[in-house]
Protein backbone atom coordinates (compact mmCIF):
# COMPACT_ATOMS: atom_id res chain seq x y z
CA UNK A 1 -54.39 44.74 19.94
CA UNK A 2 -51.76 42.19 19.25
CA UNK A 3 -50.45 40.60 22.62
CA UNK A 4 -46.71 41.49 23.06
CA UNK A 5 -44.14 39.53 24.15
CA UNK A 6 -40.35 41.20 24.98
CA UNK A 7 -40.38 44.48 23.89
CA UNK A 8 -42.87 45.72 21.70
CA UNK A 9 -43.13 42.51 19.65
CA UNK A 10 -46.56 40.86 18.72
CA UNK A 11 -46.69 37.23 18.32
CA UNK A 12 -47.05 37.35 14.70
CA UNK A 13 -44.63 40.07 14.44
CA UNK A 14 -41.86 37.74 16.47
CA UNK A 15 -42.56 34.33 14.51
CA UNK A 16 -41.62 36.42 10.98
CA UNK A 17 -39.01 38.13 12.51
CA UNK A 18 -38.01 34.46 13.85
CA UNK A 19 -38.25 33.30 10.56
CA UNK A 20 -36.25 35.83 9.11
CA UNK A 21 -33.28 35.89 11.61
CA UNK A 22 -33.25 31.96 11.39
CA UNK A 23 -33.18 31.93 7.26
CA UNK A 24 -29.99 34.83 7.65
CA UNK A 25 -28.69 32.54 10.07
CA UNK A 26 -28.41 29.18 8.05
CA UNK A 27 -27.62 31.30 4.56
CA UNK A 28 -24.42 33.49 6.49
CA UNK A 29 -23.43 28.87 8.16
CA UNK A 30 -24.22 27.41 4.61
CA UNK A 31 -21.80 30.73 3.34
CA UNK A 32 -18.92 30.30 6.04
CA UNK A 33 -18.82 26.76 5.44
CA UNK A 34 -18.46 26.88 1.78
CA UNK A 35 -15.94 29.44 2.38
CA UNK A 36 -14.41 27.23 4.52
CA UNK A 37 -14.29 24.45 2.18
CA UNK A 38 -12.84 26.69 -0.48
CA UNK A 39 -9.53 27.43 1.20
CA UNK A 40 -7.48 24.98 2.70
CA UNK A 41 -4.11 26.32 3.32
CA UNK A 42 -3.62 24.45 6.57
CA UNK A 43 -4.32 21.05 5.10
CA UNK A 44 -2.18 21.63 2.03
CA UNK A 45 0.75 23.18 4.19
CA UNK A 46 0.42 19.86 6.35
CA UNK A 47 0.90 17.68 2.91
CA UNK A 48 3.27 19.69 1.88
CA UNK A 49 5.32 19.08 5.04
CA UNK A 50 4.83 15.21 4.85
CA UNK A 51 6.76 15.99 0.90
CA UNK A 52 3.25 14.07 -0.58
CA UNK A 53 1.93 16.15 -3.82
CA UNK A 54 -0.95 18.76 -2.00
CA UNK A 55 -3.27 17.96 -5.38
CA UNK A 56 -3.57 14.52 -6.82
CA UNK A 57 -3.04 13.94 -10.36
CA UNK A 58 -3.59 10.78 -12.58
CA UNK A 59 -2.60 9.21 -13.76
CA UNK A 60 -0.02 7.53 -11.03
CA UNK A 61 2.06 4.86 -10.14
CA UNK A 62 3.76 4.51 -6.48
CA UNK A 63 6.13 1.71 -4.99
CA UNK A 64 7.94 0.96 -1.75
CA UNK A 65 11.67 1.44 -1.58
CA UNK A 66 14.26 3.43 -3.70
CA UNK A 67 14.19 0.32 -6.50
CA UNK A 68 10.66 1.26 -6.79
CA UNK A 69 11.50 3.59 -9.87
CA UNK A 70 12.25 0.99 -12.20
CA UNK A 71 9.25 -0.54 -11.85
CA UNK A 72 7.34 3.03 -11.49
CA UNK A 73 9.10 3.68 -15.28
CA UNK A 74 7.73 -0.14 -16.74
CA UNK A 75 4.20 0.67 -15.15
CA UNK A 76 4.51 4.44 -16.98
CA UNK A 77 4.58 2.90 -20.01
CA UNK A 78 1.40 1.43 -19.63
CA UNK A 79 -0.17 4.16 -17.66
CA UNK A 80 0.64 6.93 -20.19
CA UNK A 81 -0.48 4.57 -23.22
CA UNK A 82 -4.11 5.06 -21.15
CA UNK A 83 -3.71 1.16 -20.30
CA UNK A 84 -5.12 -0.34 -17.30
CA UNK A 85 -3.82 -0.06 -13.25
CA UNK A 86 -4.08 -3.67 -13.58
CA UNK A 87 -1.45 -4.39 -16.28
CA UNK A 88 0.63 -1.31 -15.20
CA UNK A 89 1.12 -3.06 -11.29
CA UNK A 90 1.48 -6.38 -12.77
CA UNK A 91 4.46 -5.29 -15.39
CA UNK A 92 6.02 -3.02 -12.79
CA UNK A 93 6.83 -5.19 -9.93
CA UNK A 94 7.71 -8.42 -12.39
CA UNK A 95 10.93 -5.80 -13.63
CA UNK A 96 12.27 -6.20 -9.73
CA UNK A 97 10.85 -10.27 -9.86
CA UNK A 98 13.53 -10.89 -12.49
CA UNK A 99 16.34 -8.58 -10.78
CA UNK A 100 19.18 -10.90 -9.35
CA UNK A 101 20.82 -7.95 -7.51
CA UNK A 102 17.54 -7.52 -5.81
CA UNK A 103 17.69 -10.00 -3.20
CA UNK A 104 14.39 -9.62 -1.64
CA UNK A 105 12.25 -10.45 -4.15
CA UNK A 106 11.70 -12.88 -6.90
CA UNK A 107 14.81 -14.34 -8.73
CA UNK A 108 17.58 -14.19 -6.60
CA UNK A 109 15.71 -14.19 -3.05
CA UNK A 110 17.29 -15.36 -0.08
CA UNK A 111 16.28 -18.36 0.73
CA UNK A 112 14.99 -19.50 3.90
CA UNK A 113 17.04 -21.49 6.62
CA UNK A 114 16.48 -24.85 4.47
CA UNK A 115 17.96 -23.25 1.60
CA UNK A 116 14.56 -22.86 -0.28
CA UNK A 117 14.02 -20.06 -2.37
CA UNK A 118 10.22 -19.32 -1.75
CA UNK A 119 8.36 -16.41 -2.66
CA UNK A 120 4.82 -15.00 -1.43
CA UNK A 121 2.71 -12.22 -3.68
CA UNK A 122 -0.76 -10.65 -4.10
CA UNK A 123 -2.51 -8.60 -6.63
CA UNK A 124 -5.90 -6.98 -6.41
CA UNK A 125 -8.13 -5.15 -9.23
CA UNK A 126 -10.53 -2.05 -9.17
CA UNK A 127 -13.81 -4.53 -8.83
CA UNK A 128 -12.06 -5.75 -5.76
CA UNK A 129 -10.62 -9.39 -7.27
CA UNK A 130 -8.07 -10.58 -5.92
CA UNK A 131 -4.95 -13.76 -6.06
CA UNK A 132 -2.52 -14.98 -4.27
CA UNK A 133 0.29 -17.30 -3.81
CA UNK A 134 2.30 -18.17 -0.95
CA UNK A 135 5.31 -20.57 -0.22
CA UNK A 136 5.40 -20.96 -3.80
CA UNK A 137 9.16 -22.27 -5.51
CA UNK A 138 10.83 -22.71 -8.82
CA UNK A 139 8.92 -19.57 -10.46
CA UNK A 140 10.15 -16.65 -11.13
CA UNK A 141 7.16 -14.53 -11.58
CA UNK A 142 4.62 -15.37 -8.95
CA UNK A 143 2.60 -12.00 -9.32
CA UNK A 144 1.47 -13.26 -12.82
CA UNK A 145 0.40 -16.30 -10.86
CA UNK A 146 -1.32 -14.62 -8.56
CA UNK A 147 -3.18 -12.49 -11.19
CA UNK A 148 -3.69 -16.43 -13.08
CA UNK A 149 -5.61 -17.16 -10.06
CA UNK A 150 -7.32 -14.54 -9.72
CA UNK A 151 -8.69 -14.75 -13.12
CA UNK A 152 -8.79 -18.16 -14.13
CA UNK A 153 -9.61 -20.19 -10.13
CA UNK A 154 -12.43 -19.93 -7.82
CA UNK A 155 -10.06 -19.42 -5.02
CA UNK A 156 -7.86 -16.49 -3.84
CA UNK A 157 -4.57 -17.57 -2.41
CA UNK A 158 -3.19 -20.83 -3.76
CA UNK A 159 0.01 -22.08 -1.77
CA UNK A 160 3.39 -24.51 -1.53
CA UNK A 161 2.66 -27.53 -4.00
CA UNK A 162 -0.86 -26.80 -5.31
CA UNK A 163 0.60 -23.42 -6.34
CA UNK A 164 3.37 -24.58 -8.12
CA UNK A 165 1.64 -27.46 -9.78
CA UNK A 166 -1.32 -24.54 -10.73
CA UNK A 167 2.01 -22.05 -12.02
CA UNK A 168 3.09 -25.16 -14.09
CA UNK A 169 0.13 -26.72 -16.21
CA UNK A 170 -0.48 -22.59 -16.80
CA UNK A 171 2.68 -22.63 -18.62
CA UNK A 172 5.04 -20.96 -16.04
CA UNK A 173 8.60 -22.39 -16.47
CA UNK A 174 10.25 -24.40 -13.45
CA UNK A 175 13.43 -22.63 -12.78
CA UNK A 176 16.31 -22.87 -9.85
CA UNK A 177 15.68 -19.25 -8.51
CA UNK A 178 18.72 -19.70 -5.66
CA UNK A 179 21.57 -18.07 -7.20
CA UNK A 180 25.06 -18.30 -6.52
CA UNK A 181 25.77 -14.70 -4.69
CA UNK A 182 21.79 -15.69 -2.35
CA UNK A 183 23.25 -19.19 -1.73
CA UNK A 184 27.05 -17.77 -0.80
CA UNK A 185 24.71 -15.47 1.73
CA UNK A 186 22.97 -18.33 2.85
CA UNK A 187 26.04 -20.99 3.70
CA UNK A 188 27.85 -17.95 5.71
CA UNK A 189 24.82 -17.86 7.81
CA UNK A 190 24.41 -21.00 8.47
CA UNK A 191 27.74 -20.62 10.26
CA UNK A 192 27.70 -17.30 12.11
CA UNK A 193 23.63 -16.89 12.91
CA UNK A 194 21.74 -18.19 15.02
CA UNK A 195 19.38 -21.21 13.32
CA UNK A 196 16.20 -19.18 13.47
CA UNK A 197 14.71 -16.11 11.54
CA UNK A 198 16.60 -13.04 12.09
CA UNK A 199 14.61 -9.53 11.39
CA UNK A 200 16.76 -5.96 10.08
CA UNK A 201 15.74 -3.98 7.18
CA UNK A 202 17.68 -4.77 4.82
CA UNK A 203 16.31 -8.80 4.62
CA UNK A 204 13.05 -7.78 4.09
CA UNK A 205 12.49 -5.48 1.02
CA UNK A 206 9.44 -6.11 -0.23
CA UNK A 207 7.81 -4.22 -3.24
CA UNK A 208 4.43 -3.08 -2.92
CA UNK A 209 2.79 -0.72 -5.97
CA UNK A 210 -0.07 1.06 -6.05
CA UNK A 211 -1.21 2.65 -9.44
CA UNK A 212 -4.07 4.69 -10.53
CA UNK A 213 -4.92 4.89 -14.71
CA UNK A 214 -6.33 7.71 -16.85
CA UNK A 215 -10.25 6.19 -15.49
CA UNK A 216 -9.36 6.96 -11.58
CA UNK A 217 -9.08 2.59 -11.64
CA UNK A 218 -6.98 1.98 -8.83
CA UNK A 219 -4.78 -1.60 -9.13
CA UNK A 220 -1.88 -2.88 -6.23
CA UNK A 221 0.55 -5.51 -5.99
CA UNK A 222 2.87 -7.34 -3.72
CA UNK A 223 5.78 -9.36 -4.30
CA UNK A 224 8.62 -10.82 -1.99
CA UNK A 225 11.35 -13.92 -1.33
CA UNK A 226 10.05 -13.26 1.89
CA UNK A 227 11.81 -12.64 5.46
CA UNK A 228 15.76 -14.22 4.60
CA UNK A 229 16.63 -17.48 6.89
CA UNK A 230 12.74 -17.92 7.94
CA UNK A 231 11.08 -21.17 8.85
CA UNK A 232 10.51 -22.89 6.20
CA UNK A 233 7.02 -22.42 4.95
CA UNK A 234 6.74 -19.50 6.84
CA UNK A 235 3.99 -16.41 4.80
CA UNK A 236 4.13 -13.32 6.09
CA UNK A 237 1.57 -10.72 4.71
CA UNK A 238 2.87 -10.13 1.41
CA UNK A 239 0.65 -12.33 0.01
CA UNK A 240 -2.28 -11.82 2.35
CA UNK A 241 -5.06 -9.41 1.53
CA UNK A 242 -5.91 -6.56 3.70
CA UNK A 243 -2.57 -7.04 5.28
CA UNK A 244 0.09 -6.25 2.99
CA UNK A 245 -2.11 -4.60 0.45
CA UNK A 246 -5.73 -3.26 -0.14
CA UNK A 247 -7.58 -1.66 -2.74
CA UNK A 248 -11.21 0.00 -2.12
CA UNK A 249 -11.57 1.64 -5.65
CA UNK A 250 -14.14 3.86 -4.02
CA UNK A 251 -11.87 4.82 -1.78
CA UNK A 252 -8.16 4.49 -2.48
CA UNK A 253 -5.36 1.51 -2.06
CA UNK A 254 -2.79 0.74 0.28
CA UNK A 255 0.53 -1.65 0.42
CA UNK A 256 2.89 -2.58 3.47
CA UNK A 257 6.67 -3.92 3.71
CA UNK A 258 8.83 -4.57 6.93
CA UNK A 259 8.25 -7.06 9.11
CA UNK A 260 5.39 -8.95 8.19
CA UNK A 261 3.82 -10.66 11.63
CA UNK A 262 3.10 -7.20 12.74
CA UNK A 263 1.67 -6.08 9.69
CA UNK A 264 -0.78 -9.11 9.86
CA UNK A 265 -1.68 -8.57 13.47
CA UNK A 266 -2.97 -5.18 12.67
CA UNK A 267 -4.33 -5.75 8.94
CA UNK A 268 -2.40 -2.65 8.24
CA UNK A 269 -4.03 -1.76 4.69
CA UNK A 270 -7.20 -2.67 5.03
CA UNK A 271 -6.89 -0.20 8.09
CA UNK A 272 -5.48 2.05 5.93
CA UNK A 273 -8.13 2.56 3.60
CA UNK A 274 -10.93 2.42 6.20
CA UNK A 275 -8.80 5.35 7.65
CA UNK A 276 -9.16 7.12 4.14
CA UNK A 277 -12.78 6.33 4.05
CA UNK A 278 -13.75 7.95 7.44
CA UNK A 279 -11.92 11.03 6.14
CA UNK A 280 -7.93 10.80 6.70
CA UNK A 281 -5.81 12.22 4.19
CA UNK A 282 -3.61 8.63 2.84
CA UNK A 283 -0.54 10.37 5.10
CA UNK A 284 -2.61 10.61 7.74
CA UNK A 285 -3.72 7.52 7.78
CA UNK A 286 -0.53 5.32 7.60
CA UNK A 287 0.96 7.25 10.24
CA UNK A 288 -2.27 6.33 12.37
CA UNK A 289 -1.83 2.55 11.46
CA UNK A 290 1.79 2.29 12.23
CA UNK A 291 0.71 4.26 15.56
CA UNK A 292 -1.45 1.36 16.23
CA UNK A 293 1.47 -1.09 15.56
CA UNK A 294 3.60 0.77 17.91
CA UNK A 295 1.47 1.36 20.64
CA UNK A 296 0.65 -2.92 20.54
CA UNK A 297 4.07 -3.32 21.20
CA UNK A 298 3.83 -1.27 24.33
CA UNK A 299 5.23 2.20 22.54
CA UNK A 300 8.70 0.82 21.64
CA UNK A 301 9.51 -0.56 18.19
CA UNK A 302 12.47 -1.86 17.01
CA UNK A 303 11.49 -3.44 13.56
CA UNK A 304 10.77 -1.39 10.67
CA UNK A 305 7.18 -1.63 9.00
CA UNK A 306 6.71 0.66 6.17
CA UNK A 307 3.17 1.94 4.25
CA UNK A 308 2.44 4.14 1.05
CA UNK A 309 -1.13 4.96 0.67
CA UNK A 310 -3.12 6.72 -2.57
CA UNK A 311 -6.32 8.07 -2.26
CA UNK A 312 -9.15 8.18 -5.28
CA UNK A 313 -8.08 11.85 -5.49
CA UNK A 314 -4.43 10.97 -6.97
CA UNK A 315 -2.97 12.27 -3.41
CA UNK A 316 -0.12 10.26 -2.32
CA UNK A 317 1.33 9.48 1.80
CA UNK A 318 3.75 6.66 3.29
CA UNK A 319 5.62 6.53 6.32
CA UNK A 320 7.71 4.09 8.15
CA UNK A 321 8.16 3.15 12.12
CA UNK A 322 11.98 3.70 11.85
CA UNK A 323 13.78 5.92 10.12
CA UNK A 324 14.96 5.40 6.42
CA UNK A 325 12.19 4.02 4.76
CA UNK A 326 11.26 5.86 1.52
CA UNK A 327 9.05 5.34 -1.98
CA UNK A 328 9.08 5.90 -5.44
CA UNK A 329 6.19 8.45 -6.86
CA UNK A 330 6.10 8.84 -11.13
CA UNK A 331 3.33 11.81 -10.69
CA UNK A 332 2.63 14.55 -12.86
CA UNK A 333 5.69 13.95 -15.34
CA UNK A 334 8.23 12.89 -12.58
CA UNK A 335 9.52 9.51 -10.70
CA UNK A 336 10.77 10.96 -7.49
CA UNK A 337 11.93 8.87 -4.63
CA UNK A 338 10.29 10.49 -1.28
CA UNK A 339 11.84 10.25 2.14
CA UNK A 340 8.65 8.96 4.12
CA UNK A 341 8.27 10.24 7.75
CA UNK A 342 9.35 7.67 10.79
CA UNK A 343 7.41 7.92 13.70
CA UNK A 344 10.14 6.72 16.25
């Protein structure tokens, strides 16, 4: 006689039945979870709320600001030739470089409180290369610098002199990049303001791009005249890796504009895309960087700071600490400018 445990089990009768109920078990988990994965309507209702596409598709090309567009439309061309992130990011951003009427970046920058024109960029691969330039005068194009020293140096960032000397035997023309409407700016400040940096949105428009080509490749770059009436020689993190932009290719990219010394006390892409990696959808995880930003500063903000983030997935997020900072998406056949959420 078998000895019986419970009610009117044997030993050898429980440990199959044990089995049994513990194999149903795991198969009706391994089921619900699947199931689970399968249908997602609460994460795509949450994209679709933050107006980011609720399915990726490559490939892409995203920017900061409203100006973004034109350089979303010179990186298409590349993108939808199947050409690389690389060249696409590189191409876009050097249309707003050469923009006079953009007065932010590149040619026809404000200048700083000296009356120097001097502009900052980065630009960073799929293999994770990377070149800068900081502080860097009399060129009008520093993001092809910054690629030149990324593919022809040993060294990442290359500043001031050196840089220009480095832009100049490379072939770069010297030009005068103050121009007369920046330098008519510049002389009425020097009247009415204060002699030391002065911080609002609109003197600190930086472009950062993000693209993704037809082989998931993800590319960035950053470009800027910097914050109007600084120091002179003052970098903020335009031009600074992990700060105002980030690539992972495993993972996704991210870029940054606003005010620049915050951005580089909190490494706000890198963060970004370490967000991404532990699972955060790319809107999710700006709004969790600039939360770290604003919570540093004691939970009051008033600068702007401004992210966009892609994931390897094609899905797009950005959001700003104030209100009225938007980017430019060209995504599945359309270059849409996106009002990005502000979190005060």
């Amino acid at each position: 006689m078998p000895t019986t445990i419970g009610i009117g089990f044997g030993i050898g009768e429980l440990k199959s039945y044990s089995m049994k109920t513990r194999r149903d078990f795991i198969s009706k988990m391994a089921l619900g979870t699947v199931a689970a994965g399968l249908s997602l309507p609460a994460c795509n209702e949450d994209k679709a709320a933050a107006n980011v596409p609720a399915e990726g598709q490559i490939p892409l090309a995203i920017s900061t600001w409203p100006f973004g567009t034109r350089a979303n439309e010179e990186a298409w061309k590349i993108l939808s030739e199947g050409g690389k992130a690389l060249d696409a990011v590189e191409q876009g951003v050097r249309v707003i470089e050469a923009d006079p009427s953009n007065q932010s970046v590149g040619y026809g920058g404000l200048p700083d409180r000296d009356g120097h024109v001097t502009l900052d960029a980065c630009i960073m691969d799929s293999t994770g290369n990377c070149g800068s330039v900081a502080a860097l005068e009399h060129i009008k194009h520093p993001i092809s610098v910054a690629r030149r020293v990324m593919e022809r140096t040993p060294h990442v960032i290359l500043v001031g002199e050196g840089a220009l000397d480095f832009a100049l035997t490379e072939g770069f023309p010297k030009e005068n990049l103050l121009t007369p409407e920046a330098k008519a700016r510049w002389e009425k400040w020097v009247k009415t303001a204060e002699y030391k940096p002065r911080v609002n949105a609109e003197l600190h428009d930086t472009i950062g791009m993000l693209a993704i080509d037809k082989d998931g490749n993800i590319s960035g770059a950053c470009t800027t005249s910097g914050m109007a009436f600084k120091m002179h020689g003052r970098v903020g993190d335009s031009p600074i890796i992990g700060a105002g932009l980030y690539v992972d290719n495993e993972v996704g990219g991210a870029a940054a504009t606003g005010l620049g010394e915050e951005v580089l006390k909190s490494l706000s892409t890198f963060l970004v895309v370490e967000l991404m990696r532990n699972g955060a959808t790319p809107q999710q995880a700006c709004e969790q960087a600039l939360d770290r930003i604003i919570k540093r500063n004691g939970g009051k903000a008033d600068f702007q700071v401004g992210l966009i983030a892609v994931n390897k997935a094609g899905v797009a997020g950005g959001a700003g600490i104030q209100a009225g900072f938007s980017y430019a998406l060209y995504q599945n056949g359309e270059n849409s400018v996106h009002k990005a959420k502000n979190l005060v």
